[in-house]
N, C-alpha and C. Protein backbone atom coordinates (compact mmCIF):
# COMPACT_ATOMS: atom_id res chain seq x y z
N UNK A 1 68.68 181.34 107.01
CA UNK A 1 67.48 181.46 107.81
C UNK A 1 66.43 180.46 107.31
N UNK A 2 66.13 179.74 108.36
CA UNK A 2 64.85 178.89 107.91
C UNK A 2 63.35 179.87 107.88
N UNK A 3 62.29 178.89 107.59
CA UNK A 3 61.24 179.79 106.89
C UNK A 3 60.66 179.94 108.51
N UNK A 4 60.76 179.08 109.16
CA UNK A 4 60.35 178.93 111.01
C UNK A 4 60.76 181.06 111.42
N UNK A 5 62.00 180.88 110.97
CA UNK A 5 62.36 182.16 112.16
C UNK A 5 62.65 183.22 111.14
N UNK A 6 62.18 183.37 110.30
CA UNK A 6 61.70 184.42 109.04
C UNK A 6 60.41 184.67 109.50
N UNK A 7 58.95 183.93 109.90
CA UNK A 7 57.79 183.90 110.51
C UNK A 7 57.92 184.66 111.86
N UNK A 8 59.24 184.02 112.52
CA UNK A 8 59.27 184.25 114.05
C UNK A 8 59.94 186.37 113.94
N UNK A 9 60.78 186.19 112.60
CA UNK A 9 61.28 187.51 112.92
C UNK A 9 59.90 188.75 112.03
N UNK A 10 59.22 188.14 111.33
CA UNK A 10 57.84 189.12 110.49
C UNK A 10 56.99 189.49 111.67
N UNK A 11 56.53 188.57 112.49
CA UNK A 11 55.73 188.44 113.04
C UNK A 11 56.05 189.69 114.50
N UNK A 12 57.18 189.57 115.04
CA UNK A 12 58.14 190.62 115.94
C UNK A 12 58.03 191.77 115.33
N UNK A 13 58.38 192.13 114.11
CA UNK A 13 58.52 193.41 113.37
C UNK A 13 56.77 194.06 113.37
N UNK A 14 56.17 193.07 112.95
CA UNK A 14 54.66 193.42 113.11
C UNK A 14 54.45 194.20 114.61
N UNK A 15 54.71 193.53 115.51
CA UNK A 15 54.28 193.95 116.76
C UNK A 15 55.43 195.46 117.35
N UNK A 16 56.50 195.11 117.28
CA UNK A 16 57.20 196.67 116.82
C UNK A 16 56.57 197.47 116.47
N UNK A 17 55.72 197.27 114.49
CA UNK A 17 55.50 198.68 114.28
C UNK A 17 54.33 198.63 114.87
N UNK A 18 53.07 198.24 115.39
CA UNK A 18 52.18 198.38 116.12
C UNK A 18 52.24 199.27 117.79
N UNK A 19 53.44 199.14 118.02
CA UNK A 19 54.25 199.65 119.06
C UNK A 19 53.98 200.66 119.01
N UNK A 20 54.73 200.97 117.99
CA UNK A 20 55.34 202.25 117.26
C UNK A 20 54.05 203.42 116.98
N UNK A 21 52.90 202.65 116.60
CA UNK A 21 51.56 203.84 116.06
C UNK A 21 50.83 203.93 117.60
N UNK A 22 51.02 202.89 118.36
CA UNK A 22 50.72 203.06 119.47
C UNK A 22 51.08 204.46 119.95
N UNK A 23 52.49 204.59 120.45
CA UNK A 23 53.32 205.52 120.84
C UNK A 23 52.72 206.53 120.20
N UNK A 24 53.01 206.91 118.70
CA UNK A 24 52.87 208.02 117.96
C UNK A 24 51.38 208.58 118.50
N UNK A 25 50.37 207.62 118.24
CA UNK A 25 49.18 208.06 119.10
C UNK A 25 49.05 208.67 119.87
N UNK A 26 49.62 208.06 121.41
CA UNK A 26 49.54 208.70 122.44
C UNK A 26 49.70 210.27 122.33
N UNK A 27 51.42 210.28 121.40
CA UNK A 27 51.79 211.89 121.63
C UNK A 27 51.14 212.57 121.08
N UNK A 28 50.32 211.93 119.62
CA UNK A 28 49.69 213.24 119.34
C UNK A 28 48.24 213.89 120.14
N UNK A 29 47.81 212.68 120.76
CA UNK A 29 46.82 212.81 121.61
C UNK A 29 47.36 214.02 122.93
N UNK A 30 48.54 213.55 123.42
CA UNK A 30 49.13 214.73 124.63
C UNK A 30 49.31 215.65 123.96
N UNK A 31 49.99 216.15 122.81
CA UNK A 31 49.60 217.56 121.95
C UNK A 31 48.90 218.15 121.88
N UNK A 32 47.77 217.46 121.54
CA UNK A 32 46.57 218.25 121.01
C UNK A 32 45.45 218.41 122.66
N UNK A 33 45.83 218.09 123.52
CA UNK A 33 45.16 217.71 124.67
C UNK A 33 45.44 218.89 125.92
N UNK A 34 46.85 219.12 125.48
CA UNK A 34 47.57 219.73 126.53
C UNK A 34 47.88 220.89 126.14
N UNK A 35 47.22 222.04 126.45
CA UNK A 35 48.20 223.39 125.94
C UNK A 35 49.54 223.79 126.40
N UNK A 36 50.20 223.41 127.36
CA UNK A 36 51.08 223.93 127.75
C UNK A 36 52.06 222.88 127.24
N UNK A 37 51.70 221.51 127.03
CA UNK A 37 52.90 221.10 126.02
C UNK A 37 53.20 221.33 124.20
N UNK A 38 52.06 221.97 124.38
CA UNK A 38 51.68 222.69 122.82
C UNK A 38 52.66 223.88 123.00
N UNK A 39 52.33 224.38 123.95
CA UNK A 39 53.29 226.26 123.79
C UNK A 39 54.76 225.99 123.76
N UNK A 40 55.34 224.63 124.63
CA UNK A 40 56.29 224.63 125.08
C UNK A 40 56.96 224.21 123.47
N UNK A 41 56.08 223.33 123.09
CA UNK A 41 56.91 222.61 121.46
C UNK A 41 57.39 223.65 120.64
N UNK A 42 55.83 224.65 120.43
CA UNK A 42 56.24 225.73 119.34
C UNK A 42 56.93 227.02 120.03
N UNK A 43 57.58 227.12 121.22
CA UNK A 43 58.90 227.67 121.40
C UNK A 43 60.11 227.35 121.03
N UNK A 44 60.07 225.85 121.41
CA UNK A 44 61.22 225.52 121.03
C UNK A 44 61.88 225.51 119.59
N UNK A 45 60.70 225.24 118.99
CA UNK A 45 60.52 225.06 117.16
C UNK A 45 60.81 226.64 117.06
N UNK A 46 60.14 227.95 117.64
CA UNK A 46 60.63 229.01 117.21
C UNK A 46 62.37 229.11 117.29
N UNK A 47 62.37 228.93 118.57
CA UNK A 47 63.74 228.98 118.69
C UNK A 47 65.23 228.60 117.52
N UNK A 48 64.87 227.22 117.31
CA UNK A 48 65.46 226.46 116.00
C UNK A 48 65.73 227.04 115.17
N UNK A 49 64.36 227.24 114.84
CA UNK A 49 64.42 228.31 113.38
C UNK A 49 64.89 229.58 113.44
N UNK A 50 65.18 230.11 114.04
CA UNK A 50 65.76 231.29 114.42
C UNK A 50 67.26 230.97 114.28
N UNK A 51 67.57 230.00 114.95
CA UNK A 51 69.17 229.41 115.38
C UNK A 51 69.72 229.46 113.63
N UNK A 52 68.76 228.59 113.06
CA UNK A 52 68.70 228.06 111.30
C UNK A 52 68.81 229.30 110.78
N UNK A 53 67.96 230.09 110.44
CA UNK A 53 67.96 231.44 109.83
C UNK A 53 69.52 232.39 109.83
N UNK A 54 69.59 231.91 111.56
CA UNK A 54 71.13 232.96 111.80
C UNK A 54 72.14 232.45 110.94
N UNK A 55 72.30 230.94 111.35
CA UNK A 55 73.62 230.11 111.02
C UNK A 55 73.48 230.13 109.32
N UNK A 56 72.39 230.73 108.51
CA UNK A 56 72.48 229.91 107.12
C UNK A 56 72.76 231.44 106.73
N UNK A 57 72.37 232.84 107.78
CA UNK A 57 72.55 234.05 107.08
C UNK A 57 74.64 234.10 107.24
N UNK A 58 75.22 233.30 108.84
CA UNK A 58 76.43 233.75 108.49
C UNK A 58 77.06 232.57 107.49
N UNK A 59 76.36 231.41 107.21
CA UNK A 59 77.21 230.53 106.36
C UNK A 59 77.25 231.43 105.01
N UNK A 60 76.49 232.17 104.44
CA UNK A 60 76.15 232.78 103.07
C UNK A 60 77.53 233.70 103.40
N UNK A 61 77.78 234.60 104.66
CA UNK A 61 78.38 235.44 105.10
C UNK A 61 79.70 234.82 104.74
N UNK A 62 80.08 233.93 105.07
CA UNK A 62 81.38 233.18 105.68
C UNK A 62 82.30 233.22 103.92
N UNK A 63 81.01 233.29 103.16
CA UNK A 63 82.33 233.10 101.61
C UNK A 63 82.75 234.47 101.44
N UNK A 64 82.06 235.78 101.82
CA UNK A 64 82.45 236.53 101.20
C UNK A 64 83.72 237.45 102.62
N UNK A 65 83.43 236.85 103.61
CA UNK A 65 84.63 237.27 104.99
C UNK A 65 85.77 236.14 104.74
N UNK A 66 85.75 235.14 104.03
CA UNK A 66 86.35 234.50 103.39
C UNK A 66 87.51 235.31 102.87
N UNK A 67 86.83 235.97 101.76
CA UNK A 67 88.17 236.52 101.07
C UNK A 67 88.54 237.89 101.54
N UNK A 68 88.01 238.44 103.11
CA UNK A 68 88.88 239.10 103.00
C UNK A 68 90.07 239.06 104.40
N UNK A 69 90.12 238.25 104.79
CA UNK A 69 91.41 237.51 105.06
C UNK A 69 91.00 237.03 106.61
N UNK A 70 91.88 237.16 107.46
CA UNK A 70 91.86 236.01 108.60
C UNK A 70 91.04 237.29 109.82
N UNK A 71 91.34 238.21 109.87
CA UNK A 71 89.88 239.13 111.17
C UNK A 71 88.91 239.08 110.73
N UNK A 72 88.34 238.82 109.60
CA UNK A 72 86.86 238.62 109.27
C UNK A 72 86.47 237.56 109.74
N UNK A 73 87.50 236.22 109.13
CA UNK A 73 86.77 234.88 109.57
C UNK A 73 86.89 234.89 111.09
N UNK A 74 88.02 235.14 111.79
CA UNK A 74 87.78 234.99 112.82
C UNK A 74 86.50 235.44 113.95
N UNK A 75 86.09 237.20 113.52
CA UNK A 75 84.70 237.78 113.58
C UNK A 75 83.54 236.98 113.37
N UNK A 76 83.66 235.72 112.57
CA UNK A 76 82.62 234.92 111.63
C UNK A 76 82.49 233.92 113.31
N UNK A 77 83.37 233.39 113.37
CA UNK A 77 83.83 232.27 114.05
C UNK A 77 83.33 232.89 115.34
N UNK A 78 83.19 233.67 116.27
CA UNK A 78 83.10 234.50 117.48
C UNK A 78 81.69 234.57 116.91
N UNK A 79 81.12 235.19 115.90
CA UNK A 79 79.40 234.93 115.89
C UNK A 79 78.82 234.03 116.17
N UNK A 80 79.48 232.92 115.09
CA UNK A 80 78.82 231.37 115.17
C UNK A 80 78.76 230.85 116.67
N UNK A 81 79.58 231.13 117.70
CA UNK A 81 80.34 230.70 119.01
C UNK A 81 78.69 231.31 119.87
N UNK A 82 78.51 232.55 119.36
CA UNK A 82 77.45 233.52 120.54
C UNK A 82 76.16 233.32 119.63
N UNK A 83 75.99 233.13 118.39
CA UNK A 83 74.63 232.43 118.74
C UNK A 83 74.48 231.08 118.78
N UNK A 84 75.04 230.28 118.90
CA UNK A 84 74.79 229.08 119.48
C UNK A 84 74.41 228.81 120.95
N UNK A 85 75.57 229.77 121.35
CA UNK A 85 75.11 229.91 122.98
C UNK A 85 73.25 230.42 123.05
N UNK A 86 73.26 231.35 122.53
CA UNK A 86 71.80 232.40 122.62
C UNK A 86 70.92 231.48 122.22
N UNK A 87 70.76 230.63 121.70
CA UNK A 87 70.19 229.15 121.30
C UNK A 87 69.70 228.25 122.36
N UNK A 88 70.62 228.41 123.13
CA UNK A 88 70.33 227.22 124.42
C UNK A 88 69.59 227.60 125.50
């Protein structure tokens, strides 16, 4: 790379991340602006975490249906299946 298009590629990246705080701006401006895209975010965020909470209570689950043989895991496997669905 010559020093020409090292300039030509700094100078691009500059205007990218300028882009970029642009953008970020805007949304936080429509966040904080808009209640109903406010309610809609922290549903969804409830939701997640809920999804998270389930999946990390049956992963903890999964070592000890683990050992006790193949209808447990499979029981495990049929949970994981229905709350994922209940998720969406």
């Amino acid at each position: 790379m010559s020093v020409r298009d090292i300039r030509s590629y700094s100078a691009k990246m500059y205007g990218a991340e300028e882009l970029g705080r642009a953008m970020r701006m805007v949304a936080l401006l429509r966040f904080l602006l808009e209640p109903e895209l406010c309610e809609s975010i922290q549903s969804m965020t409830n939701k997640v975490e809920a999804l998270h909470k389930s999946s990390n209570w049956l992963r903890f689950a999964s070592d000890v249906l683990r050992d006790n043989g193949c209808t447990a895991t499979s029981a495990l496997r049929k949970r994981r299946r229905a709350s994922a669905v209940c998720a969406t």
